[in-house]
PDB file of N, CA and C in Angstrom:
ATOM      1  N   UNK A   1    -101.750 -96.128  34.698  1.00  0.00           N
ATOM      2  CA  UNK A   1    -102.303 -96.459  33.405  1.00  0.00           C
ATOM      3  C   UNK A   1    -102.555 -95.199  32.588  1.00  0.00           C
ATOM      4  N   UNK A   2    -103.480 -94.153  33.346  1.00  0.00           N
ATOM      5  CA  UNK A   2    -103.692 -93.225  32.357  1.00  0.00           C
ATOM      6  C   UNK A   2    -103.015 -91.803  32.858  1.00  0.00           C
ATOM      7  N   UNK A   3    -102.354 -91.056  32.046  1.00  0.00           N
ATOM      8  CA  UNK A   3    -101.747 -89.721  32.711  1.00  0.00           C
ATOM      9  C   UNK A   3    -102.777 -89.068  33.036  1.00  0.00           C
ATOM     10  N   UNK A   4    -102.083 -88.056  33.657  1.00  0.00           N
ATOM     11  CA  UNK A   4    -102.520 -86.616  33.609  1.00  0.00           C
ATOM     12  C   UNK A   4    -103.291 -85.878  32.682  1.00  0.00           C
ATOM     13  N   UNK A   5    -102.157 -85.815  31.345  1.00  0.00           N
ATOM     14  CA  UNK A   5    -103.033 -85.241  29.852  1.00  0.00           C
ATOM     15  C   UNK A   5    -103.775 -85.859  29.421  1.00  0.00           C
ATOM     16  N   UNK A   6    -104.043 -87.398  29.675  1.00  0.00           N
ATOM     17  CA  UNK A   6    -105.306 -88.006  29.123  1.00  0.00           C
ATOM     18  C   UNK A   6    -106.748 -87.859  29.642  1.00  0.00           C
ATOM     19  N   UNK A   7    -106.218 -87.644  31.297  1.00  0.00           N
ATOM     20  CA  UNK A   7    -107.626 -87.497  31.784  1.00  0.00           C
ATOM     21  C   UNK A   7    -108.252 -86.141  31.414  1.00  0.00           C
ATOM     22  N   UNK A   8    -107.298 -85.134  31.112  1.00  0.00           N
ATOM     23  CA  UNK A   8    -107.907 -83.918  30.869  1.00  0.00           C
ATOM     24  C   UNK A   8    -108.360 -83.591  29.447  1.00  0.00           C
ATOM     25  N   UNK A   9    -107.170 -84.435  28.789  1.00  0.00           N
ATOM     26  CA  UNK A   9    -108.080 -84.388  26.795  1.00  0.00           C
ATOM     27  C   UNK A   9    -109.105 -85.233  26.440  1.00  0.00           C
ATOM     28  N   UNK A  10    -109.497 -85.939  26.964  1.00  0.00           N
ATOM     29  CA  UNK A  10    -110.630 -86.771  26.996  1.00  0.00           C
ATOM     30  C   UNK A  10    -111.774 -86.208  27.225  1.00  0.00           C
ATOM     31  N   UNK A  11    -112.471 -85.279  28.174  1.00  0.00           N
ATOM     32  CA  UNK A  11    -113.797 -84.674  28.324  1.00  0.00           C
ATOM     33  C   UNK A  11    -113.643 -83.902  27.874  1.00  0.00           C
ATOM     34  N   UNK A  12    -112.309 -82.863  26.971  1.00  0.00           N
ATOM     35  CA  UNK A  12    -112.494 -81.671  26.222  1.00  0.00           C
ATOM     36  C   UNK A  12    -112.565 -82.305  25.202  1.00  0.00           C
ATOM     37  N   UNK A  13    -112.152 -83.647  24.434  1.00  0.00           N
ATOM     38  CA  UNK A  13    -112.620 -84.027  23.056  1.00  0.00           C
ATOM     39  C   UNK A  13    -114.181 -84.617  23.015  1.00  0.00           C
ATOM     40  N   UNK A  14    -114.478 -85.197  24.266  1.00  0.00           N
ATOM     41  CA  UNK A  14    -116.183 -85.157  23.649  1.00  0.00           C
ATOM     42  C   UNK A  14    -116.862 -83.784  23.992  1.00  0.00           C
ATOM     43  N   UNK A  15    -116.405 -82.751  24.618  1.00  0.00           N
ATOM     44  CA  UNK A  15    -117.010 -81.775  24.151  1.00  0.00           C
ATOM     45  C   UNK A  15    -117.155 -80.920  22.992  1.00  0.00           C
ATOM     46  N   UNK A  16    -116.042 -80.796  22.372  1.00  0.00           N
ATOM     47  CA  UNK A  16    -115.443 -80.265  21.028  1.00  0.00           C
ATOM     48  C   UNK A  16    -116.301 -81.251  20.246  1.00  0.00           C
ATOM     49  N   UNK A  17    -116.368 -82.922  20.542  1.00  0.00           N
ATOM     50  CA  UNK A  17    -117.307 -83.918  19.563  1.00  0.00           C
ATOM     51  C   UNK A  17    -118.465 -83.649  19.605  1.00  0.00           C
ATOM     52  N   UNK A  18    -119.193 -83.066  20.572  1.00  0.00           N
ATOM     53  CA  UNK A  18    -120.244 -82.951  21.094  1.00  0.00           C
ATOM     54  C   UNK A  18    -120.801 -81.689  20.247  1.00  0.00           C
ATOM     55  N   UNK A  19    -120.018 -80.181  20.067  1.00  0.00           N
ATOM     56  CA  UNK A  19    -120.055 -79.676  19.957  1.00  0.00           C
ATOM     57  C   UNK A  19    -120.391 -79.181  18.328  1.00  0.00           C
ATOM     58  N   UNK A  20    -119.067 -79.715  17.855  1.00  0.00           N
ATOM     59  CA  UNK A  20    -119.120 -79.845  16.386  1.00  0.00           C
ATOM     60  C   UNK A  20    -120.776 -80.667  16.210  1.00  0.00           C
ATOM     61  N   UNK A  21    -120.912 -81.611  16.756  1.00  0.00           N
ATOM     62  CA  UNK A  21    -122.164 -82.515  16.245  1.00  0.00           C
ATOM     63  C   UNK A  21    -123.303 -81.792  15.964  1.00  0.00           C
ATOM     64  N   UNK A  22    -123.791 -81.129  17.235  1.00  0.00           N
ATOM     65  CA  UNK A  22    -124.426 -80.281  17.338  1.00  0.00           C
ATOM     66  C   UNK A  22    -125.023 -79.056  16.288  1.00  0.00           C
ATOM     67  N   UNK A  23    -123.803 -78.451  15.998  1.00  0.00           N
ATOM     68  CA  UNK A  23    -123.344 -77.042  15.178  1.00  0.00           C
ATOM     69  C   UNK A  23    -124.076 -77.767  14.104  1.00  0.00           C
ATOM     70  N   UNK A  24    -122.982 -79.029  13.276  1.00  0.00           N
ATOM     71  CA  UNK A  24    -123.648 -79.662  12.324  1.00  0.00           C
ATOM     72  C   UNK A  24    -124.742 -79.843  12.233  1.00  0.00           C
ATOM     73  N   UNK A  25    -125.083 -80.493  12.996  1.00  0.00           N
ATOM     74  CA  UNK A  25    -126.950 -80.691  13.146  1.00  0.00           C
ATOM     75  C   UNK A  25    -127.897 -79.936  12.868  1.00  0.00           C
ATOM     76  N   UNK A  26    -127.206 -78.628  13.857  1.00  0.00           N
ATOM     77  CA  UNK A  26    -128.405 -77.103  13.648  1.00  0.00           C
ATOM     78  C   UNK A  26    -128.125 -76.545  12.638  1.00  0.00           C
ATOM     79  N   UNK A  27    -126.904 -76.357  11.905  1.00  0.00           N
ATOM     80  CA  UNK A  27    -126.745 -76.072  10.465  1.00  0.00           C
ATOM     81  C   UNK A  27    -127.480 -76.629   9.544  1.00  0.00           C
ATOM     82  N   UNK A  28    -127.091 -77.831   9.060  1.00  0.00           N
ATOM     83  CA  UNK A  28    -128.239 -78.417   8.364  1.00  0.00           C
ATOM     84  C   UNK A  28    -129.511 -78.633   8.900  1.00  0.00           C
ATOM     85  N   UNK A  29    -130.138 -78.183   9.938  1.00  0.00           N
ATOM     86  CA  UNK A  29    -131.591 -78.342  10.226  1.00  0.00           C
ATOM     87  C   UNK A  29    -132.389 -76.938   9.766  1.00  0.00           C
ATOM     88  N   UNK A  30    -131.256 -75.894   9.718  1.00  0.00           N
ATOM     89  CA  UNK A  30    -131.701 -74.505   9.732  1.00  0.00           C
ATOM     90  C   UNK A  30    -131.940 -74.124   8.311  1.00  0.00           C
ATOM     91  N   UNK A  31    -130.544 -75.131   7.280  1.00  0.00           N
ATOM     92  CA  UNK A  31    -130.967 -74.697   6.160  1.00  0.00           C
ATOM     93  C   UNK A  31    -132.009 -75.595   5.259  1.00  0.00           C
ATOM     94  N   UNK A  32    -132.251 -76.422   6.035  1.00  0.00           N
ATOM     95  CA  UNK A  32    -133.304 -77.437   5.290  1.00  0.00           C
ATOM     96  C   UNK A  32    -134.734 -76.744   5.488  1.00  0.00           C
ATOM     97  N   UNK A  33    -134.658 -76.061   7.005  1.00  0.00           N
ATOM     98  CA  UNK A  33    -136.068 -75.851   6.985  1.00  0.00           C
ATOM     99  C   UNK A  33    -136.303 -74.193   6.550  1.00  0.00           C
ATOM    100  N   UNK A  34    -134.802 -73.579   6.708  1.00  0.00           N
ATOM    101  CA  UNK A  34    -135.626 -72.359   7.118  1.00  0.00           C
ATOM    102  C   UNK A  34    -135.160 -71.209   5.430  1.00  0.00           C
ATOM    103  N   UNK A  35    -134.331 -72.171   4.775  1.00  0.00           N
ATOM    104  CA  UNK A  35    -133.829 -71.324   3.851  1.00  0.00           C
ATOM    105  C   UNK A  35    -134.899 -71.819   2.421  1.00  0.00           C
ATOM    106  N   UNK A  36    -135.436 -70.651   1.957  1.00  0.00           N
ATOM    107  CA  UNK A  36    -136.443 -70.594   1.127  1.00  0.00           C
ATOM    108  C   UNK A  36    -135.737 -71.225  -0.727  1.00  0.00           C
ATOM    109  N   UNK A  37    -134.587 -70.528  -0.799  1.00  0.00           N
ATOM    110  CA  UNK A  37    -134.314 -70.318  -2.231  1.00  0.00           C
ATOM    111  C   UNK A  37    -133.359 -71.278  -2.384  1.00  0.00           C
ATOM    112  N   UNK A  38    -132.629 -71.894  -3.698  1.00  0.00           N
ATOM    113  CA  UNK A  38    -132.042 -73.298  -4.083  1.00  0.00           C
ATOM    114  C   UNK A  38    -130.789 -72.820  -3.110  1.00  0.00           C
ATOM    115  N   UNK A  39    -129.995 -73.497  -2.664  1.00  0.00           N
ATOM    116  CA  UNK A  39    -128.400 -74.091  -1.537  1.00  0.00           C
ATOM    117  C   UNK A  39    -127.755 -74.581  -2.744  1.00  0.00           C
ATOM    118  N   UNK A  40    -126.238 -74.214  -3.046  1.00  0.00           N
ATOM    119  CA  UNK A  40    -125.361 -74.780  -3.769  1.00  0.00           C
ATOM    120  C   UNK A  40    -125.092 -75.929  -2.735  1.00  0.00           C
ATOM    121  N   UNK A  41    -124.189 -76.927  -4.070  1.00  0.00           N
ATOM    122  CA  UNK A  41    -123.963 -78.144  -3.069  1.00  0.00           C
ATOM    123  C   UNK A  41    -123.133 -77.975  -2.051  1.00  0.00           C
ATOM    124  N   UNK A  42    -121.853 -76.794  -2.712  1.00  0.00           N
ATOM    125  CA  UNK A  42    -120.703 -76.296  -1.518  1.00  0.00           C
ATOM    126  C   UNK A  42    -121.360 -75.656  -0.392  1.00  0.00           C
ATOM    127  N   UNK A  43    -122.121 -75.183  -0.084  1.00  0.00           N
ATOM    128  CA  UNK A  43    -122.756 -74.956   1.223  1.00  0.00           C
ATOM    129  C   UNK A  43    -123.633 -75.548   1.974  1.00  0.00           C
ATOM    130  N   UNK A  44    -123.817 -77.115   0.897  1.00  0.00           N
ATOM    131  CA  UNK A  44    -124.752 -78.164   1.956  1.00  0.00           C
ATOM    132  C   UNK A  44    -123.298 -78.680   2.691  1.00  0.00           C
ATOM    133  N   UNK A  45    -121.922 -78.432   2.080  1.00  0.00           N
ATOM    134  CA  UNK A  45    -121.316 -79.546   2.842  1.00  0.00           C
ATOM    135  C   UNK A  45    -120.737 -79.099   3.723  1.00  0.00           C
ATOM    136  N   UNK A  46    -121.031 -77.396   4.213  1.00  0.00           N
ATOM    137  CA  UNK A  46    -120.368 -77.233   5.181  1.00  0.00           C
ATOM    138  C   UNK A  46    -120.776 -78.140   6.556  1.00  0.00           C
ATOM    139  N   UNK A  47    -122.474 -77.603   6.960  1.00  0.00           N
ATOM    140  CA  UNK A  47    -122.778 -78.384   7.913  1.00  0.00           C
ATOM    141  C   UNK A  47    -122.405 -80.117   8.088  1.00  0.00           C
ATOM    142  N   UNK A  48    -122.579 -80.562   6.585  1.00  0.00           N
ATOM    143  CA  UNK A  48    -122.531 -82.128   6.758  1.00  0.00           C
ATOM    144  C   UNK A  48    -121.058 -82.589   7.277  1.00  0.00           C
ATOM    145  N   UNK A  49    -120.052 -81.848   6.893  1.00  0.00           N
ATOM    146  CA  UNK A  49    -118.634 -81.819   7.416  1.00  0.00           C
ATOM    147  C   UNK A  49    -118.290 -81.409   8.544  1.00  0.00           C
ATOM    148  N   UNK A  50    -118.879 -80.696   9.179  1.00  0.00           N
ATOM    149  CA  UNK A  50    -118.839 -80.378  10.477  1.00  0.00           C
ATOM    150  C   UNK A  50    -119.346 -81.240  11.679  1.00  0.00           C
ATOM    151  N   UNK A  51    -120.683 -81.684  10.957  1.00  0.00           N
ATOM    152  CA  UNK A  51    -121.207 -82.871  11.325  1.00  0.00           C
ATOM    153  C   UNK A  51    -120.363 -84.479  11.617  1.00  0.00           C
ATOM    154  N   UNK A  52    -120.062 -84.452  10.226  1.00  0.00           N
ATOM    155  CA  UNK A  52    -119.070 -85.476  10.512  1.00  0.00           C
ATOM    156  C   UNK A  52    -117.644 -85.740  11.024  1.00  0.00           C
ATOM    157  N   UNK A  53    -117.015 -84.449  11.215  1.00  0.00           N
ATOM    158  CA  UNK A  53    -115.780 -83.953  12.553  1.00  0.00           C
ATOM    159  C   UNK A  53    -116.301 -84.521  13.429  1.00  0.00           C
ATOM    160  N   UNK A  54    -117.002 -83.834  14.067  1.00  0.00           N
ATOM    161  CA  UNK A  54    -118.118 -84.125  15.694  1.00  0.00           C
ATOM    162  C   UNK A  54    -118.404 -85.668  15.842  1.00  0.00           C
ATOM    163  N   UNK A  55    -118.969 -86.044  14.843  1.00  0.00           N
ATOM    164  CA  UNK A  55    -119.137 -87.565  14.530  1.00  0.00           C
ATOM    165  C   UNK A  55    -117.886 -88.888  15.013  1.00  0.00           C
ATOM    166  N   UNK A  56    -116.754 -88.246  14.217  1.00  0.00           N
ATOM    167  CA  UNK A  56    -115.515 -89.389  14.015  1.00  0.00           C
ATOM    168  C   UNK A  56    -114.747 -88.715  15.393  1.00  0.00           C
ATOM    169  N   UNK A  57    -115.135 -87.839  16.188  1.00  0.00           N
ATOM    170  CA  UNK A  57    -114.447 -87.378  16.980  1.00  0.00           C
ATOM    171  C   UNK A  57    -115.092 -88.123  18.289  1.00  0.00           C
ATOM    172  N   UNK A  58    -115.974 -87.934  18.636  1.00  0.00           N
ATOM    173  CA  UNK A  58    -116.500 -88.658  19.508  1.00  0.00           C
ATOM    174  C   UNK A  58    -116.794 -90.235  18.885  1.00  0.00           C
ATOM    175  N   UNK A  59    -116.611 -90.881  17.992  1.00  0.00           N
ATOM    176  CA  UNK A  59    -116.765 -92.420  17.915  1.00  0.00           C
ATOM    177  C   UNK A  59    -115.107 -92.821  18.142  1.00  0.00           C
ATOM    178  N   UNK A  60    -113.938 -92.385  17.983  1.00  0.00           N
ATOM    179  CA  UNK A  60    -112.532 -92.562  18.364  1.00  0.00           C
ATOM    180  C   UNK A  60    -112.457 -92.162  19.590  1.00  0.00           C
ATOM    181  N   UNK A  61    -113.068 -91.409  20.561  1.00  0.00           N
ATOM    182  CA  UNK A  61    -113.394 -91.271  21.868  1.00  0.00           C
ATOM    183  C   UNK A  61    -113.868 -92.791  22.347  1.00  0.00           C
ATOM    184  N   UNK A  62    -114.962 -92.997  22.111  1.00  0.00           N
ATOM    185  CA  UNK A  62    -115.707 -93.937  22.626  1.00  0.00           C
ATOM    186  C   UNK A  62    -114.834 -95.305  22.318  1.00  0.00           C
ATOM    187  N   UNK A  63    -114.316 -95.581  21.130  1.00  0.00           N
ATOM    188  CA  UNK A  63    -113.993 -96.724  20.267  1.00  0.00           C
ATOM    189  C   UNK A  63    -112.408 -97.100  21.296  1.00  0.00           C
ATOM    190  N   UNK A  64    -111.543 -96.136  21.741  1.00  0.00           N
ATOM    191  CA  UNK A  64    -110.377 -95.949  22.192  1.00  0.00           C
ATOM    192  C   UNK A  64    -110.898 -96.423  23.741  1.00  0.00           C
ATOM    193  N   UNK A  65    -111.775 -96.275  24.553  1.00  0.00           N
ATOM    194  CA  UNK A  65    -112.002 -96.195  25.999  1.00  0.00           C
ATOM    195  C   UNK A  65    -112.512 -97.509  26.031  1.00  0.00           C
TER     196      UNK A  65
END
């Protein structure tokens, strides 16, 4: 049923999902709390995009299994 390359791209994509999520997370947690002066919008969306990689990466993980 399942190869070789699946069993092995499968726990490196929820880590990479995992990962990105994460990054995202602490990005925008760091600049919400810790950055004093106004954030352009182009640098709120880095974290939120990163966030949401990590996001759609691990729900097509899960959604596929």
């Amino acid at each position: 049923m399942y190869d070789a390359r699946t069993r092995t791209r499968k726990p490196i994509s929820i880590i990479l999902g995992l990962t990105l999520l994460g990054a995202g997370f602490f990005g925008f947690g760091y600049m919400l709390f810790h950055v004093v002066e106004p954030i352009s919008i182009k640098l709120w969306l880095i974290p939120i995009t990163i966030f949401a990689a990590g996001a759609a990466i691990l729900w097509d993980d899960f959604k596929s299994s």
